[in-house]
N, C-alpha and C. Protein backbone atom coordinates (compact mmCIF):
# COMPACT_ATOMS: atom_id res chain seq x y z
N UNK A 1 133.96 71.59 126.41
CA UNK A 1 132.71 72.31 126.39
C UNK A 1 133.01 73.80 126.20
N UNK A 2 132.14 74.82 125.79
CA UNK A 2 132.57 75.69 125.48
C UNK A 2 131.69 76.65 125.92
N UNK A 3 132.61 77.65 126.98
CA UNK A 3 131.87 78.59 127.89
C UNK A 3 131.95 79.29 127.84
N UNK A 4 130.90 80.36 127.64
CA UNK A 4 130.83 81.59 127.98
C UNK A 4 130.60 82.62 129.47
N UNK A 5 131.46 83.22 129.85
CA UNK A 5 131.74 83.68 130.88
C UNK A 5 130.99 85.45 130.82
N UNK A 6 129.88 86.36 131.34
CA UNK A 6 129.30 87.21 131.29
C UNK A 6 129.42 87.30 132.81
N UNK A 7 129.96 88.66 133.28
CA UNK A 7 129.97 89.79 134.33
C UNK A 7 128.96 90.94 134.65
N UNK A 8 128.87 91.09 135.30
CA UNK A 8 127.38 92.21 135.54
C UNK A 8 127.99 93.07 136.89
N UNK A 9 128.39 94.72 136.61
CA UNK A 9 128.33 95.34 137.44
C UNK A 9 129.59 94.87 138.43
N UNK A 10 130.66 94.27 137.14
CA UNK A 10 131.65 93.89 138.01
C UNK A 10 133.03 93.62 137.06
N UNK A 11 134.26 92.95 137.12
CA UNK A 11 135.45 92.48 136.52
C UNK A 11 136.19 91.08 137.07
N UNK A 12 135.41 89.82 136.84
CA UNK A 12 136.39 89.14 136.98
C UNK A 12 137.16 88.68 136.94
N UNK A 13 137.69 88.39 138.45
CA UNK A 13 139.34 88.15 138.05
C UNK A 13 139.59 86.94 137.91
N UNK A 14 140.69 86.56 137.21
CA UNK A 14 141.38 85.45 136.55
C UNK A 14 141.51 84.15 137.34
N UNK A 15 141.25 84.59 138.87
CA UNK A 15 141.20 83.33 139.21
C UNK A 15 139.65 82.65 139.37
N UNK A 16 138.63 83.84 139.45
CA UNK A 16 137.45 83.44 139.14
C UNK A 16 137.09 82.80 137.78
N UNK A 17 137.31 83.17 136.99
CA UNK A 17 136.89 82.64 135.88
C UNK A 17 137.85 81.19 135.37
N UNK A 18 138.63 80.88 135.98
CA UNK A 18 139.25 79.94 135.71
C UNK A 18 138.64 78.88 136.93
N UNK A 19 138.17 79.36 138.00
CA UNK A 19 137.40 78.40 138.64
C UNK A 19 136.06 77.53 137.79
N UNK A 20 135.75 78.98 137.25
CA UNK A 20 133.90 78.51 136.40
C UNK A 20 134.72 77.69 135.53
N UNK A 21 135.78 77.35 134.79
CA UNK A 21 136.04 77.14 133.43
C UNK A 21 136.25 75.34 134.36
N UNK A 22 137.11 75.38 135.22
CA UNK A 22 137.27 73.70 135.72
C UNK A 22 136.15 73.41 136.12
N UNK A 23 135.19 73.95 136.98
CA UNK A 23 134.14 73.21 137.54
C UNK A 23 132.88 73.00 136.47
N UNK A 24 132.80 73.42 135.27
CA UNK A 24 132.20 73.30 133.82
C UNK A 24 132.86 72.01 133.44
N UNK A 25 134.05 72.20 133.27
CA UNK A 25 135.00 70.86 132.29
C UNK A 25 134.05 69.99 132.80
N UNK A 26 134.52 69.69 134.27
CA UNK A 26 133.72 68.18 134.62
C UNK A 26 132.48 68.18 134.50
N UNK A 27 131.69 69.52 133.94
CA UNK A 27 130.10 68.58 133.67
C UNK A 27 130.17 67.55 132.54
N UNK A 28 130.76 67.68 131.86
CA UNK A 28 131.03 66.90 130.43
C UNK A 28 130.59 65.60 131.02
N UNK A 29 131.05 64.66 132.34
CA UNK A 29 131.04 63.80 132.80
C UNK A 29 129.84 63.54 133.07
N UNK A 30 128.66 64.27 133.17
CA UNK A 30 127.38 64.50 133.68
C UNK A 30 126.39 64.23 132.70
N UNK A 31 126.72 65.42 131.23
CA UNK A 31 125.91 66.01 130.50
C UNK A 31 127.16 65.80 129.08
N UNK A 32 126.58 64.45 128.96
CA UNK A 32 127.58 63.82 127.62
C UNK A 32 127.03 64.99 126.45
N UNK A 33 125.84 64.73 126.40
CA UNK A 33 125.53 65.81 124.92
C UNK A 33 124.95 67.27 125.23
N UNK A 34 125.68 67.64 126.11
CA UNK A 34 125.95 69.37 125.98
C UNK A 34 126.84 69.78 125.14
N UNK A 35 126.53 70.55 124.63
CA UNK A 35 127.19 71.93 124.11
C UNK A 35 127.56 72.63 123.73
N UNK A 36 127.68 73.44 124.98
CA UNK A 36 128.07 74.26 125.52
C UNK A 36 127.36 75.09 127.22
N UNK A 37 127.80 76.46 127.68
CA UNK A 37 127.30 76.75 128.29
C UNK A 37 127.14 78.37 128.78
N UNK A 38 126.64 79.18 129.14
CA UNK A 38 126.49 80.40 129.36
C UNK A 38 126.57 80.70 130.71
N UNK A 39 127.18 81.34 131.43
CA UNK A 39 127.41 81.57 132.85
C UNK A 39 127.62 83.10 133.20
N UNK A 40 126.53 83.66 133.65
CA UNK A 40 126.27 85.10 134.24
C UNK A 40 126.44 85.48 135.69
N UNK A 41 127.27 85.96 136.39
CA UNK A 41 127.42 86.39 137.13
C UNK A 41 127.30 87.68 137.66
N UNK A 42 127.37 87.87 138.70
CA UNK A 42 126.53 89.49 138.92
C UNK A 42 126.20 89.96 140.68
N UNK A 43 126.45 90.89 140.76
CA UNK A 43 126.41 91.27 141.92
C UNK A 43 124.43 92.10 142.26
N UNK A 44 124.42 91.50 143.53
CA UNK A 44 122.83 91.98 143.89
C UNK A 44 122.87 92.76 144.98
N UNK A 45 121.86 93.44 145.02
CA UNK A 45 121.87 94.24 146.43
C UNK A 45 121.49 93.84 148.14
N UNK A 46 121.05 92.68 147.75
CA UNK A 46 120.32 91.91 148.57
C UNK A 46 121.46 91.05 149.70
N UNK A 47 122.05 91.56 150.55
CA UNK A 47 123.22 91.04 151.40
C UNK A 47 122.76 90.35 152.48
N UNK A 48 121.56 90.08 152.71
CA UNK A 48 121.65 88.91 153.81
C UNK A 48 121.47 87.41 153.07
N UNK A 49 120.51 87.07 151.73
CA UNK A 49 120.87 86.27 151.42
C UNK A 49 122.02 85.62 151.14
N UNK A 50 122.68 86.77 150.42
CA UNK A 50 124.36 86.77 149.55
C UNK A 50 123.84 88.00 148.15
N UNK A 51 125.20 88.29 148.36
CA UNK A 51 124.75 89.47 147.24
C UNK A 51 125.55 89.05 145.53
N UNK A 52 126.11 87.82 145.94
CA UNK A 52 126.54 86.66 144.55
C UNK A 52 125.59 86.32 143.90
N UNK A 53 124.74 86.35 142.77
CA UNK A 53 124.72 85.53 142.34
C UNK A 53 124.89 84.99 140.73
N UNK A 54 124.78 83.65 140.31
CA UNK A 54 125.38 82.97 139.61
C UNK A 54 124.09 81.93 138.71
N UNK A 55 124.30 82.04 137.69
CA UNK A 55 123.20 81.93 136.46
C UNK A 55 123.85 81.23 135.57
N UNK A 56 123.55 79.50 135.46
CA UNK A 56 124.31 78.82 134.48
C UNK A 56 123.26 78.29 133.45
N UNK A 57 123.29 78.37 132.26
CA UNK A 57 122.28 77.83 131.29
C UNK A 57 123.11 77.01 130.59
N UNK A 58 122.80 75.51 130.60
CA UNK A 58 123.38 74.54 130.10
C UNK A 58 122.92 74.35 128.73
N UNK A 59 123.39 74.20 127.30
CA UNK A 59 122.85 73.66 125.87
C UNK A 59 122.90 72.54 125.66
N UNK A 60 121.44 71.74 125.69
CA UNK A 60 121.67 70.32 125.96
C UNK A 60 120.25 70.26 124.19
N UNK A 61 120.64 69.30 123.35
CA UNK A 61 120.02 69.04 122.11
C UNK A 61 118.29 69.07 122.57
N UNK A 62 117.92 69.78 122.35
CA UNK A 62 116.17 69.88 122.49
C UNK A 62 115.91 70.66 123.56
N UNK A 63 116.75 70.95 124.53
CA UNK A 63 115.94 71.99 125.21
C UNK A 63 117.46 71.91 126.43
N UNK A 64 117.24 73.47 127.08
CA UNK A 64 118.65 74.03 127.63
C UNK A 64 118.34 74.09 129.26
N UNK A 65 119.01 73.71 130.29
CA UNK A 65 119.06 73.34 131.56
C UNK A 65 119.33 74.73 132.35
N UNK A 66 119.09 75.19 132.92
CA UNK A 66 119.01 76.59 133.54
C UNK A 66 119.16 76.21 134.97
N UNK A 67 119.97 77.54 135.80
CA UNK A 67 119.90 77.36 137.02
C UNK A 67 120.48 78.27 137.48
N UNK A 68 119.65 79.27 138.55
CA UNK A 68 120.46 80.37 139.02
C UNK A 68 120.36 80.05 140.67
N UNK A 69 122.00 80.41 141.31
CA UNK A 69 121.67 79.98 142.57
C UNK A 69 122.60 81.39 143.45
N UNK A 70 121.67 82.00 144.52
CA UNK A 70 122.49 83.01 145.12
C UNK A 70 123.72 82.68 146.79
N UNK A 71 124.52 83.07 147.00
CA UNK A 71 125.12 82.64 147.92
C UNK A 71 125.90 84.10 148.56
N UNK A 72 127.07 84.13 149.43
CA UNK A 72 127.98 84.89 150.30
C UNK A 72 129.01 85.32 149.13
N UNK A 73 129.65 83.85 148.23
CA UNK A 73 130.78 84.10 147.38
C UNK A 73 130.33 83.50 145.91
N UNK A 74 131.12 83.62 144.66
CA UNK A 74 130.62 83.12 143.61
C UNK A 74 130.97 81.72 143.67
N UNK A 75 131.76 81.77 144.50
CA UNK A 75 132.05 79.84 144.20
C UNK A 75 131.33 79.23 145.02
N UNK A 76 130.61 79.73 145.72
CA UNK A 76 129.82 78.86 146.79
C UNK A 76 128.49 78.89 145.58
N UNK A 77 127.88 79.79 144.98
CA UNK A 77 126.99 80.16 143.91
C UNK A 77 127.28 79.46 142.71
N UNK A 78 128.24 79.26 142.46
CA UNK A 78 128.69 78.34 141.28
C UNK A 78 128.61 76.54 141.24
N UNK A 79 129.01 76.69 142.83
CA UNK A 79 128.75 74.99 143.31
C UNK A 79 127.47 74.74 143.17
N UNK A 80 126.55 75.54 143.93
CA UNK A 80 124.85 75.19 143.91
C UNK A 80 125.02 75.25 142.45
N UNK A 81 124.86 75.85 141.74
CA UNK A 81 124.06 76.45 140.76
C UNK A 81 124.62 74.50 139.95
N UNK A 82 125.55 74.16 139.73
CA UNK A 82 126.19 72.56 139.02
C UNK A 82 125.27 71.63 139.68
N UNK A 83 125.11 71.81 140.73
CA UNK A 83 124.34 70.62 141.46
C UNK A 83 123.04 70.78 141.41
N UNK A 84 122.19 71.89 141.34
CA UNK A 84 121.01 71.61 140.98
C UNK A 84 121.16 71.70 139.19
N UNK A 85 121.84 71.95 138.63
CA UNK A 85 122.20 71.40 137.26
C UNK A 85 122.00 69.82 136.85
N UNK A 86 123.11 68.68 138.08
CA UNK A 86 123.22 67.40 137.74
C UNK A 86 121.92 67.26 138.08
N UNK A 87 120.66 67.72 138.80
CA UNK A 87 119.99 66.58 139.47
C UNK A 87 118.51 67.32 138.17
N UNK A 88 119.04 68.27 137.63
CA UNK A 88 117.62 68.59 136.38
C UNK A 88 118.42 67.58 135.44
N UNK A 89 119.39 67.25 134.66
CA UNK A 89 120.75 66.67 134.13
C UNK A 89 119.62 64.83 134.73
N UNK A 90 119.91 64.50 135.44
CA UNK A 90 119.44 63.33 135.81
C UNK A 90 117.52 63.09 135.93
N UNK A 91 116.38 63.90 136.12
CA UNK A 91 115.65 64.01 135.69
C UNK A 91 115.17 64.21 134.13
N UNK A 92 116.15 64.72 133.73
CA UNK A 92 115.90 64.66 132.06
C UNK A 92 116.31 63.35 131.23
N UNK A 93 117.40 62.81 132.51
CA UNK A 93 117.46 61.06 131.19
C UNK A 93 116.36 60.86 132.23
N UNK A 94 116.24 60.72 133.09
CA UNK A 94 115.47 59.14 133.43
C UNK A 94 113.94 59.44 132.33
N UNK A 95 113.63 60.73 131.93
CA UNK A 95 112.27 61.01 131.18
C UNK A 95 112.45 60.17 130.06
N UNK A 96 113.54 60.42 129.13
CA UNK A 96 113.88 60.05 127.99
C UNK A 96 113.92 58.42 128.13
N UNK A 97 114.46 58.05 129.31
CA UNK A 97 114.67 56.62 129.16
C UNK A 97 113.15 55.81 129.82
N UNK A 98 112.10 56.41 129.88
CA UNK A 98 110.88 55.82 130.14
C UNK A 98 110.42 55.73 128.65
């Protein structure tokens, strides 16, 4: 799959972005006819929610899966953000398959 990685108000480091890049691979397993994907990250001012957050737009043939989720760290923001991914990801076949 092929990702694009976008920073906001920040520089990530290599082990971040190599996190987003494995926990992407395995959507493939999810979201057979994606892609690709766009992943924005970005720092907010807002520190009691979490001042992470994390914006994944999935390219799926007819229309693109979106999901921004805020947290403490980006990988905690990155996890939400996949999982409410699989479960729009699984609402969109069961539509197709009615």
């Amino acid at each position: 799959m092929n990702v694009n990685i976008q920073t906001v108000k920040f520089d990530a480091d290599k082990r971040l972005v190599e996190f987003v890049e494995h926990k992407l691979a395995k959507m493939d397993r999810f979201a057979e006819r994606s892609t690709g994907a766009d992943v924005v990250l970005k720092l907010d001012k807002d520190f009691d929610k979490g001042n992470k957050v994390a914006t994944i737009t999935l390219h799926m043939p007819g229309s693109d899966l979106v999901s921004e989720q805020r947290a403490k760290t980006f990988e905690e923001a990155i996890d939400l953000a996949i999982d409410a991914l699989k479960r729009q990801n699984e609402k969109l076949k069961a539509q197709y398959a009615k």
